[in-house]
Protein backbone atom coordinates (compact mmCIF):
# COMPACT_ATOMS: atom_id res chain seq x y z
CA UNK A 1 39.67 288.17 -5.30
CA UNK A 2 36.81 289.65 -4.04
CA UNK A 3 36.68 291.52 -0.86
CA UNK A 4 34.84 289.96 2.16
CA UNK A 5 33.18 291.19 4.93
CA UNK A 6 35.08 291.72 8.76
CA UNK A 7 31.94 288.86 10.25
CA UNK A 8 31.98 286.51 6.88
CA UNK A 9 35.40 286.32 7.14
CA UNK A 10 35.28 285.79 10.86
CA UNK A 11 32.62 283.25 10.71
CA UNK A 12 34.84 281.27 8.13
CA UNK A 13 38.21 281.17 9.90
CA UNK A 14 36.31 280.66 13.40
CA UNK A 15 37.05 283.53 15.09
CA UNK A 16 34.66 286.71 16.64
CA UNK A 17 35.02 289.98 14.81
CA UNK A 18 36.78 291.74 17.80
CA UNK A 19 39.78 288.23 17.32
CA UNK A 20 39.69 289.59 13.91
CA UNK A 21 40.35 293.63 14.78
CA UNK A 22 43.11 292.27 17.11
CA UNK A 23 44.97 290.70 14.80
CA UNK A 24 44.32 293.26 12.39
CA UNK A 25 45.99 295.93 14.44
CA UNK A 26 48.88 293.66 15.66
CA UNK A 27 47.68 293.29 19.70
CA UNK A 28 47.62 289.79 19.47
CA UNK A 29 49.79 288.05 21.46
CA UNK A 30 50.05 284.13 20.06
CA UNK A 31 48.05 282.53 17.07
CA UNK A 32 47.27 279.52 16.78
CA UNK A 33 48.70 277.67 13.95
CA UNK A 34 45.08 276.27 13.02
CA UNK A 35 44.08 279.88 13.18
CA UNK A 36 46.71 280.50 10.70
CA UNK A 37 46.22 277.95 7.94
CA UNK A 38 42.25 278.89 8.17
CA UNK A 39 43.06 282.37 7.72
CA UNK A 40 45.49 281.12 4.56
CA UNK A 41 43.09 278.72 3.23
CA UNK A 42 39.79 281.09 3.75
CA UNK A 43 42.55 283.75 1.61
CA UNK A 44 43.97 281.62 -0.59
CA UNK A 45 47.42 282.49 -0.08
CA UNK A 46 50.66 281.72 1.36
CA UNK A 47 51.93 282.23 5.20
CA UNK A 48 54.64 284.73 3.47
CA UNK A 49 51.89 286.73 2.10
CA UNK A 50 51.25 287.69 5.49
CA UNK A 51 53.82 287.31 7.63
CA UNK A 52 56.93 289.25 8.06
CA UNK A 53 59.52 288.85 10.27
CA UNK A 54 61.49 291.91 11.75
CA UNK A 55 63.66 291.51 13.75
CA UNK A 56 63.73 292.94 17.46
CA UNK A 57 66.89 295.52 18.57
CA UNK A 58 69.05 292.80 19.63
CA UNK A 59 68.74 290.78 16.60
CA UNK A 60 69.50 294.22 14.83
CA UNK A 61 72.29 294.71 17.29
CA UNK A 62 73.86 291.44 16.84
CA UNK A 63 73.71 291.88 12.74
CA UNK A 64 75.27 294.65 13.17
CA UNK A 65 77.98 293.59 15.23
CA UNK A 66 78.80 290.74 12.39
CA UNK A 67 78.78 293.24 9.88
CA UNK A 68 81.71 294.84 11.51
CA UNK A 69 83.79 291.52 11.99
């Protein structure tokens, strides 16, 4: 793969470079699910490729209380 600039790769998944540096740094709020499969298909990749999901405290608090059943 080769590596892409910030504004090519803004310009192809429809967002400004500063919508880009927000989701880079994790301050966005909500994404759009169109956003998401241009981002995947401008990347060729998969949504687990780049999303995780960790869980909050409660959801840690709540594993841990099955744990102990």
């Amino acid at each position: 793969m080769r590596k892409m600039s910030v504004g090519e790769f803004a310009e192809k998944v429809g967002l400004t470079p500063a919508n880009v540096a927000v989701l880079k740094n994790g301050r966005a709020k909500a994404v759009r699910f169109s956003t998401l499969e241009a981002i995947w298909r401008t990347l060729n990749c998969q949504p687990g490729d780049l999303l995780e999901w960790v869980p909050d405290e409660e959801h840690e608090q709540q594993a841990v209380a099955l744990n102990k059943k």
